[in-house]
N, C-alpha and C. Protein backbone atom coordinates (compact mmCIF):
# COMPACT_ATOMS: atom_id res chain seq x y z
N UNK A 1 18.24 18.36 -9.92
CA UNK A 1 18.35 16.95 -10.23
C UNK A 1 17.74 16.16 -9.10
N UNK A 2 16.83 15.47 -9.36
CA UNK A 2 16.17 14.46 -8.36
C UNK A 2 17.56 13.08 -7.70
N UNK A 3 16.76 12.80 -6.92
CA UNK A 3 17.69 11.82 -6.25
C UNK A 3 16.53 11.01 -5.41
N UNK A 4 17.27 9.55 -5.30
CA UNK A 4 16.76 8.50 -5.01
C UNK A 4 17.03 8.51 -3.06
N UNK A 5 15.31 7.79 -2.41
CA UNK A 5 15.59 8.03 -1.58
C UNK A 5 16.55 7.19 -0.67
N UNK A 6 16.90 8.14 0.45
CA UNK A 6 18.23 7.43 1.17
C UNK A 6 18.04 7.62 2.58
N UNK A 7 16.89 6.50 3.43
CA UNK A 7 16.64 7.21 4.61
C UNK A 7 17.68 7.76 5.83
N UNK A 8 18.99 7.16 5.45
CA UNK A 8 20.22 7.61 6.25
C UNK A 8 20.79 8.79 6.10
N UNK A 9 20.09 9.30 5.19
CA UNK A 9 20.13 11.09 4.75
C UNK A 9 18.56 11.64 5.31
N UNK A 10 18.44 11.01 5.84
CA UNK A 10 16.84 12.29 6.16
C UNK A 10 16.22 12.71 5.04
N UNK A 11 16.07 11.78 3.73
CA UNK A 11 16.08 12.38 2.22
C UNK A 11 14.35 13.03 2.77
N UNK A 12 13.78 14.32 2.89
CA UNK A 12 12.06 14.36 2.90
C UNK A 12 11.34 13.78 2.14
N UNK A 13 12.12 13.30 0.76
CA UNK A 13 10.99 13.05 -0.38
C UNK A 13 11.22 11.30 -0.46
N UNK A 14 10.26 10.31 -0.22
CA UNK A 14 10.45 8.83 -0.22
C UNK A 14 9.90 8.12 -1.34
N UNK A 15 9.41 9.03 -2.60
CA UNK A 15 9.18 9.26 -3.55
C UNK A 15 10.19 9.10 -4.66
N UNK A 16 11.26 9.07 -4.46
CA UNK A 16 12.55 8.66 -5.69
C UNK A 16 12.62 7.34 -6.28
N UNK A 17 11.84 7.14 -7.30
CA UNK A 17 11.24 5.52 -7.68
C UNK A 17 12.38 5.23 -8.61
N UNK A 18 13.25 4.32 -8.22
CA UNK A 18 13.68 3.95 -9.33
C UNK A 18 12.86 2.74 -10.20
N UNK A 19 13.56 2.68 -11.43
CA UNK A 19 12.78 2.48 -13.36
C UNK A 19 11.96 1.18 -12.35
N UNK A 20 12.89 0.55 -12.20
CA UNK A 20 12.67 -0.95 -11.52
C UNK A 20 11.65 -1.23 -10.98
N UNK A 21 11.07 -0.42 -9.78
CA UNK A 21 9.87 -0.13 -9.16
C UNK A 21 9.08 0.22 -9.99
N UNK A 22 9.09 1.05 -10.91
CA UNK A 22 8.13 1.86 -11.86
C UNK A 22 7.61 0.43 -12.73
N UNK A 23 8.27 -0.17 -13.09
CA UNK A 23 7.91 -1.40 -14.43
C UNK A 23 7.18 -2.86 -13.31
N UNK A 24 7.90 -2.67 -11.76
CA UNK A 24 7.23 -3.96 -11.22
C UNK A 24 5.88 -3.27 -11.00
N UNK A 25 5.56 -2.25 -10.74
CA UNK A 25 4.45 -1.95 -10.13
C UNK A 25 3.34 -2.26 -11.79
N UNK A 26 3.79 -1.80 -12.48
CA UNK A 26 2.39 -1.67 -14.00
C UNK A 26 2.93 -3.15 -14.45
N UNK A 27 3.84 -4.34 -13.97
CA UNK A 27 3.56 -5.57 -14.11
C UNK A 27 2.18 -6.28 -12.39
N UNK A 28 2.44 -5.52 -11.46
CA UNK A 28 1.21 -6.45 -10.83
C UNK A 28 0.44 -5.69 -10.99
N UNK A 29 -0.10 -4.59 -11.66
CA UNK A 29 -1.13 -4.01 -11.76
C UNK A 29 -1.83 -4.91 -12.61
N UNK A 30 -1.01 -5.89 -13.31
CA UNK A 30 -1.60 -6.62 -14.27
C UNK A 30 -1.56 -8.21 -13.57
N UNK A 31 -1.51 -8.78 -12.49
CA UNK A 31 -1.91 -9.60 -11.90
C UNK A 31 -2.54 -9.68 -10.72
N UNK A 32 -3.15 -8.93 -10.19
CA UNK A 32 -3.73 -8.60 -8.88
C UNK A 32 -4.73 -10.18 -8.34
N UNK A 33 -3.94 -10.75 -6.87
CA UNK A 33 -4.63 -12.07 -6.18
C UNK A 33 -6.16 -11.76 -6.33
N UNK A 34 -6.83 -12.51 -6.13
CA UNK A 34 -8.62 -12.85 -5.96
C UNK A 34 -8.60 -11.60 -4.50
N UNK A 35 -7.83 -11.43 -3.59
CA UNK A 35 -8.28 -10.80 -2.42
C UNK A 35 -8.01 -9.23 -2.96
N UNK A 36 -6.62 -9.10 -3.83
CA UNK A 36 -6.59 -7.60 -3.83
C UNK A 36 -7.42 -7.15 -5.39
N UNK A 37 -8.18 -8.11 -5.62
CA UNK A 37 -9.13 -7.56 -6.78
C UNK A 37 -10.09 -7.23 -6.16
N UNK A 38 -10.31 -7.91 -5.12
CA UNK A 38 -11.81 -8.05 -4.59
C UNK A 38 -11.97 -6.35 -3.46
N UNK A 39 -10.77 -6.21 -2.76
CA UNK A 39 -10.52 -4.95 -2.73
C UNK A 39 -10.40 -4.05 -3.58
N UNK A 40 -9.74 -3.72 -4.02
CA UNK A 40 -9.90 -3.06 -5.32
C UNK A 40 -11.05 -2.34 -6.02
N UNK A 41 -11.66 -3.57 -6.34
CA UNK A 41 -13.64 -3.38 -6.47
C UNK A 41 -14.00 -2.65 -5.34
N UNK A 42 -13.53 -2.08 -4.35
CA UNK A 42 -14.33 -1.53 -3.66
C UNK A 42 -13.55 -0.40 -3.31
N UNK A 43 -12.04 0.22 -3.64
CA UNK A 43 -11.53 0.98 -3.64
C UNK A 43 -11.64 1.96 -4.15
N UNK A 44 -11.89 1.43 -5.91
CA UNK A 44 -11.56 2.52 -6.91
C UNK A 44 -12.73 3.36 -6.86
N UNK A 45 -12.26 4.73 -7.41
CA UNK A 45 -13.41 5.56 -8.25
C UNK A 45 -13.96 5.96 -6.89
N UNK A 46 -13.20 6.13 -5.66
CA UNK A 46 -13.64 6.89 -4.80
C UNK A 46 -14.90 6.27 -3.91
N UNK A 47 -14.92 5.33 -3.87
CA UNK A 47 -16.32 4.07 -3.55
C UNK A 47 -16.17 4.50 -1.87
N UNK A 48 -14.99 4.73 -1.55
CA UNK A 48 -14.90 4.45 0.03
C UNK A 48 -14.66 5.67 0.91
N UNK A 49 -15.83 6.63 1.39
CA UNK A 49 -15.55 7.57 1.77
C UNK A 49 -15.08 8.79 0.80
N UNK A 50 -15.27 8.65 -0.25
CA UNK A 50 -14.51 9.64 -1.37
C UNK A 50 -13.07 9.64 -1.36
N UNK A 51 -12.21 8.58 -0.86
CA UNK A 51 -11.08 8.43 -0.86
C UNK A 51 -10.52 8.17 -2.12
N UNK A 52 -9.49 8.82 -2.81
CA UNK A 52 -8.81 8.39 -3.92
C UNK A 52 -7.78 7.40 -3.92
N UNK A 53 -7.65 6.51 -3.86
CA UNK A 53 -6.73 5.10 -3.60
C UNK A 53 -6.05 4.73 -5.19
N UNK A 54 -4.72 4.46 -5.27
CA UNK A 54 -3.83 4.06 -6.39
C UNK A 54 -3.64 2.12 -5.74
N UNK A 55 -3.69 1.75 -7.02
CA UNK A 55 -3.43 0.54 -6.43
C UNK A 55 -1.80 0.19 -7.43
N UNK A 56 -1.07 -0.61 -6.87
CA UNK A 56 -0.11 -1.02 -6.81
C UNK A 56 1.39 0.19 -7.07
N UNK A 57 1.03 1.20 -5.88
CA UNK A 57 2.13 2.82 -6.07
C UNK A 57 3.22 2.70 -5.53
N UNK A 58 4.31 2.63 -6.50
CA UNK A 58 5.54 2.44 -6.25
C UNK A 58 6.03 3.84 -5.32
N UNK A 59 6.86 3.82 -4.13
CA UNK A 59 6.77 4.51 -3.29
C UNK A 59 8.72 4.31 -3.06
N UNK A 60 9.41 4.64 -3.67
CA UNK A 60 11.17 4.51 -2.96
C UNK A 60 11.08 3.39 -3.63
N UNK A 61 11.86 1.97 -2.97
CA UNK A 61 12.16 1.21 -3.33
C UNK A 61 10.84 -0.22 -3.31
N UNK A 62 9.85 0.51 -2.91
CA UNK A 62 8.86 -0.73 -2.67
C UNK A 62 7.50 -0.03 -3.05
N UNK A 63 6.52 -1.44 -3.36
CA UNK A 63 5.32 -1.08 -4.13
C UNK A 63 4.50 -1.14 -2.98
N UNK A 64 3.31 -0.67 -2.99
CA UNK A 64 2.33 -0.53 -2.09
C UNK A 64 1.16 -1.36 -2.91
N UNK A 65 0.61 -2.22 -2.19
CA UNK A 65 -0.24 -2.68 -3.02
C UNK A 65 -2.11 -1.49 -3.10
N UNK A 66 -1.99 -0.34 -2.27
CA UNK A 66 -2.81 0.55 -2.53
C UNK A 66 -2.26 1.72 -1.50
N UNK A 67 -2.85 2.43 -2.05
CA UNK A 67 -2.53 4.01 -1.45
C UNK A 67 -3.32 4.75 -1.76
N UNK A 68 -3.40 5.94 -0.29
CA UNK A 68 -4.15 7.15 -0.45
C UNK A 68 -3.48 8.19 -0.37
N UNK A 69 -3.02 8.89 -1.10
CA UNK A 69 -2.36 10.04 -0.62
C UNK A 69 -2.48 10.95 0.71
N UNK A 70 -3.72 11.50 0.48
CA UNK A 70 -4.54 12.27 1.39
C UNK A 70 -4.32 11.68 2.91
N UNK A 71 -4.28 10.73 2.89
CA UNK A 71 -4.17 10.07 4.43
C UNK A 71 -3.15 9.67 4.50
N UNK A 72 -2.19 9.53 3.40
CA UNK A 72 -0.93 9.00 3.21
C UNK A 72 -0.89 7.66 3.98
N UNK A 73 -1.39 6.62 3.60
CA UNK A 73 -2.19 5.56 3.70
C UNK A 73 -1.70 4.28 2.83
N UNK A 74 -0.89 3.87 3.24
CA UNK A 74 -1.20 2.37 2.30
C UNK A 74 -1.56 1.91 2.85
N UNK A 75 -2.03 0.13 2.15
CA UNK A 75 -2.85 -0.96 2.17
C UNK A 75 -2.48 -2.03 1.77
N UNK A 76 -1.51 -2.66 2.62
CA UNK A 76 -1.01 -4.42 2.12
C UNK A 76 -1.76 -5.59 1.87
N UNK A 77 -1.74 -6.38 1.54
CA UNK A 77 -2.91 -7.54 0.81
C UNK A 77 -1.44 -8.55 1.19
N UNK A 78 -1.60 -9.30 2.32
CA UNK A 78 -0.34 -10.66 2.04
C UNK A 78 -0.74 -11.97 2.14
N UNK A 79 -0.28 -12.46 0.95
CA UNK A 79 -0.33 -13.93 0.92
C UNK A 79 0.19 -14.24 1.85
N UNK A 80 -0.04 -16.07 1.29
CA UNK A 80 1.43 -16.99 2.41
C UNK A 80 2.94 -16.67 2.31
N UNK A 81 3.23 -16.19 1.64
CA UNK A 81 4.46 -16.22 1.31
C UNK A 81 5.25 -15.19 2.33
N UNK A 82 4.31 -14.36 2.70
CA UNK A 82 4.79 -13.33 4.06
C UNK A 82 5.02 -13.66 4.88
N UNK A 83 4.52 -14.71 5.62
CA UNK A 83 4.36 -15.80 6.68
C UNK A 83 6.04 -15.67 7.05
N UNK A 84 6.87 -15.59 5.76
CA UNK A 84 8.30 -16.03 6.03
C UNK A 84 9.16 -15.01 5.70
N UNK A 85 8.44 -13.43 5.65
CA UNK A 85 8.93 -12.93 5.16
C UNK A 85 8.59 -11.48 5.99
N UNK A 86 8.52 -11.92 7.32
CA UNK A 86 8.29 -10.46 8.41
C UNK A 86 9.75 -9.82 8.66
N UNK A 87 10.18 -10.16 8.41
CA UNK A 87 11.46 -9.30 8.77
C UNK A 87 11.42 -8.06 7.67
N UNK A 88 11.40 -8.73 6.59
CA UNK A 88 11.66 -7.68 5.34
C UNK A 88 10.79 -6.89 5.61
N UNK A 89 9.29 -7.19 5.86
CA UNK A 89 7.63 -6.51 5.62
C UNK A 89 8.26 -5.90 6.93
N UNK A 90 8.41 -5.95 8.04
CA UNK A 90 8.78 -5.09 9.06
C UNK A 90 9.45 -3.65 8.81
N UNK A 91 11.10 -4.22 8.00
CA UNK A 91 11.49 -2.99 7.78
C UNK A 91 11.06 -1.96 6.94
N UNK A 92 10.18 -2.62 5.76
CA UNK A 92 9.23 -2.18 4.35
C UNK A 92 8.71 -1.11 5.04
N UNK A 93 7.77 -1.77 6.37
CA UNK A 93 6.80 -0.56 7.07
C UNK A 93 7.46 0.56 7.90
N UNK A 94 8.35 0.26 8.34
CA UNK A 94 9.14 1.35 9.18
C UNK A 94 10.14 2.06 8.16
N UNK A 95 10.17 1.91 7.32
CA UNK A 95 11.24 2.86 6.14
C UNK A 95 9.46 3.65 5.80
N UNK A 96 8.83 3.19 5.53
CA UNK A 96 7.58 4.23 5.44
C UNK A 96 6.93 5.16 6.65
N UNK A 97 6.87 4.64 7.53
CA UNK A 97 6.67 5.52 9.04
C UNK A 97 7.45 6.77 8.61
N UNK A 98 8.81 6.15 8.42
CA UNK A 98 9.82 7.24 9.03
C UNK A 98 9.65 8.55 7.97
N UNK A 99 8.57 7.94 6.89
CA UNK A 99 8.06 9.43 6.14
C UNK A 99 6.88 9.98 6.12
N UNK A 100 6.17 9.88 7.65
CA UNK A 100 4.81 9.73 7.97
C UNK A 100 4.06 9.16 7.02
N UNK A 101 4.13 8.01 6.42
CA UNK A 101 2.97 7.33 5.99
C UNK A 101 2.47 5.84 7.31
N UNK A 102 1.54 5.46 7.20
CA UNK A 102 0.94 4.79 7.77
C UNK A 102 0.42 3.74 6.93
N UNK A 103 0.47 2.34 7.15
CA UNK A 103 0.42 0.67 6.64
C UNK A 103 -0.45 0.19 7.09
N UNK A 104 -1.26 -0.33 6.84
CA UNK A 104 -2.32 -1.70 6.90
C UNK A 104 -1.75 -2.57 6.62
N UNK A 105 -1.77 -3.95 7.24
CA UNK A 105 -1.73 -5.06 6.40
C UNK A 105 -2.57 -6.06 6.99
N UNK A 106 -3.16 -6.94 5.63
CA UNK A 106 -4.16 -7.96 5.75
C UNK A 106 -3.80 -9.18 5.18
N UNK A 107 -4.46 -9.89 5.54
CA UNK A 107 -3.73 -11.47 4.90
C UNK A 107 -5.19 -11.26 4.23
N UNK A 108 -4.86 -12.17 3.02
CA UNK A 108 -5.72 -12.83 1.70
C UNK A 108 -6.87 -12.70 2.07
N UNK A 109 -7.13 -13.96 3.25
CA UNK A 109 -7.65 -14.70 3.99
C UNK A 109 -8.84 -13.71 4.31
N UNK A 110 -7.84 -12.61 5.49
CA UNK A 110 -8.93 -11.52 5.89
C UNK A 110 -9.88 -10.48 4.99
N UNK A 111 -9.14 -10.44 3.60
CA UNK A 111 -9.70 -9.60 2.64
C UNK A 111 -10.98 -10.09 2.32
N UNK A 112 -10.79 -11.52 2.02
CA UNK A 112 -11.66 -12.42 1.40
C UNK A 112 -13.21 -13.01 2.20
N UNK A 113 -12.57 -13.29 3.55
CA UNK A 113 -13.59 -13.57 4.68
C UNK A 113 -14.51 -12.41 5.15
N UNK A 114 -13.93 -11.33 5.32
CA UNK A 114 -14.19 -10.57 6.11
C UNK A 114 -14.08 -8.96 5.12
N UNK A 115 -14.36 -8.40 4.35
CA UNK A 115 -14.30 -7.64 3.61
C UNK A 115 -14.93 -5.95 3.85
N UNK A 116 -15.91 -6.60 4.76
CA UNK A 116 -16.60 -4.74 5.27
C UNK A 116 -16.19 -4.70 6.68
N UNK A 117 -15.01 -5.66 7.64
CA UNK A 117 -14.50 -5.51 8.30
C UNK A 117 -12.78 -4.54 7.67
N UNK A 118 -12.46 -5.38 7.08
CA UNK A 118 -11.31 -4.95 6.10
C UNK A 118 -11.63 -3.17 5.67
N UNK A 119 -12.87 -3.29 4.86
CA UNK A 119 -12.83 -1.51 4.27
C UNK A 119 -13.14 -0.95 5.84
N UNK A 120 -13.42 -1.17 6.95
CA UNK A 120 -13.67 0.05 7.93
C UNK A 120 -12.77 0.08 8.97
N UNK A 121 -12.03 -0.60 8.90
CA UNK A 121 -10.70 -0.43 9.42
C UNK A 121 -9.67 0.14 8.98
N UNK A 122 -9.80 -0.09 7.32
CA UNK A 122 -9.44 1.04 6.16
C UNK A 122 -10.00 2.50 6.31
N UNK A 123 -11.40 2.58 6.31
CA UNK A 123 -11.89 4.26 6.41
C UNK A 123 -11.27 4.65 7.71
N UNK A 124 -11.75 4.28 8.79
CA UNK A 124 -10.91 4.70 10.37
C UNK A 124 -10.14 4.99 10.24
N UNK A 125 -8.78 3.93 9.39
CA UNK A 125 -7.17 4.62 9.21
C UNK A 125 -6.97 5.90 8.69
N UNK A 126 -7.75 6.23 7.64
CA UNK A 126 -7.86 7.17 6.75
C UNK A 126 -8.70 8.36 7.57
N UNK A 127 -9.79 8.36 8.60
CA UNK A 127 -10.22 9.25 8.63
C UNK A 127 -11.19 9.69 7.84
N UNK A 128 -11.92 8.67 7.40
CA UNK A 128 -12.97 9.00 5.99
C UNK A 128 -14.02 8.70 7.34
N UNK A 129 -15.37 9.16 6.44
CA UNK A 129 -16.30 8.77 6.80
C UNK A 129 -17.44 7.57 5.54
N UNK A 130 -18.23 6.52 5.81
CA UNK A 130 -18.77 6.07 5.08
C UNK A 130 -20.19 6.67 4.56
């Protein structure tokens, strides 16, 4: 029987999605901002280094707005609304550490401005080559 993860148990697997996560994630798969489309377009279908990237992968109790397995790799995209909301995004990222995955995060802003700065700071994380 599977079980949901519980990092105060050392659970190994951070993978226990509950429904909740499962239904928010294939609802923003269906609204993705101007910055994480615009990523996106340059994610999928292996565009970046042959990296396989999921975009919006529900992971425990929180969505990733992209992921690589292989590098075990996500990729945050934050609006304004984060601005007020580092505490939570703090612990978000350190409940993921603590299952060796590794976080990016970018504001809108940077996706949008700056975009082949954004993907190679992405490949580096990952360990890809372009």
């Amino acid at each position: 029987m599977g079980s949901m993860t519980n990092p105060e148990k050392d659970t190994p697997n951070p993978r226990g999605v509950p429904a909740i996560s499962k239904g928010n994630a294939r609802e923003l798969r269906l609204t993705l901002t101007p910055a994480e489309r615009l990523l996106w377009n340059e994610l999928r279908d292996r565009q970046l280094g042959g990296l396989k990237f999921r975009r919006q992968h529900p992971v425990g109790p929180y969505v990733l707005d992209f992921y690589c397995a292989t590098a075990k790799l996500g990729v945050e995209v934050d609006g304004e609304i984060h601005a007020a909301l580092t505490e939570y995004d703090a612990d978000r990222t350190a409940h993921m550490e603590r299952y060796g995955y590794r976080v990016l995060r970018f504001t809108n802003e940077e996706v949008l401005a700056h975009p082949e700065r954004v993907l190679s700071r992405i490949l580096n994380a990952a360990g890809g080559k372009r």
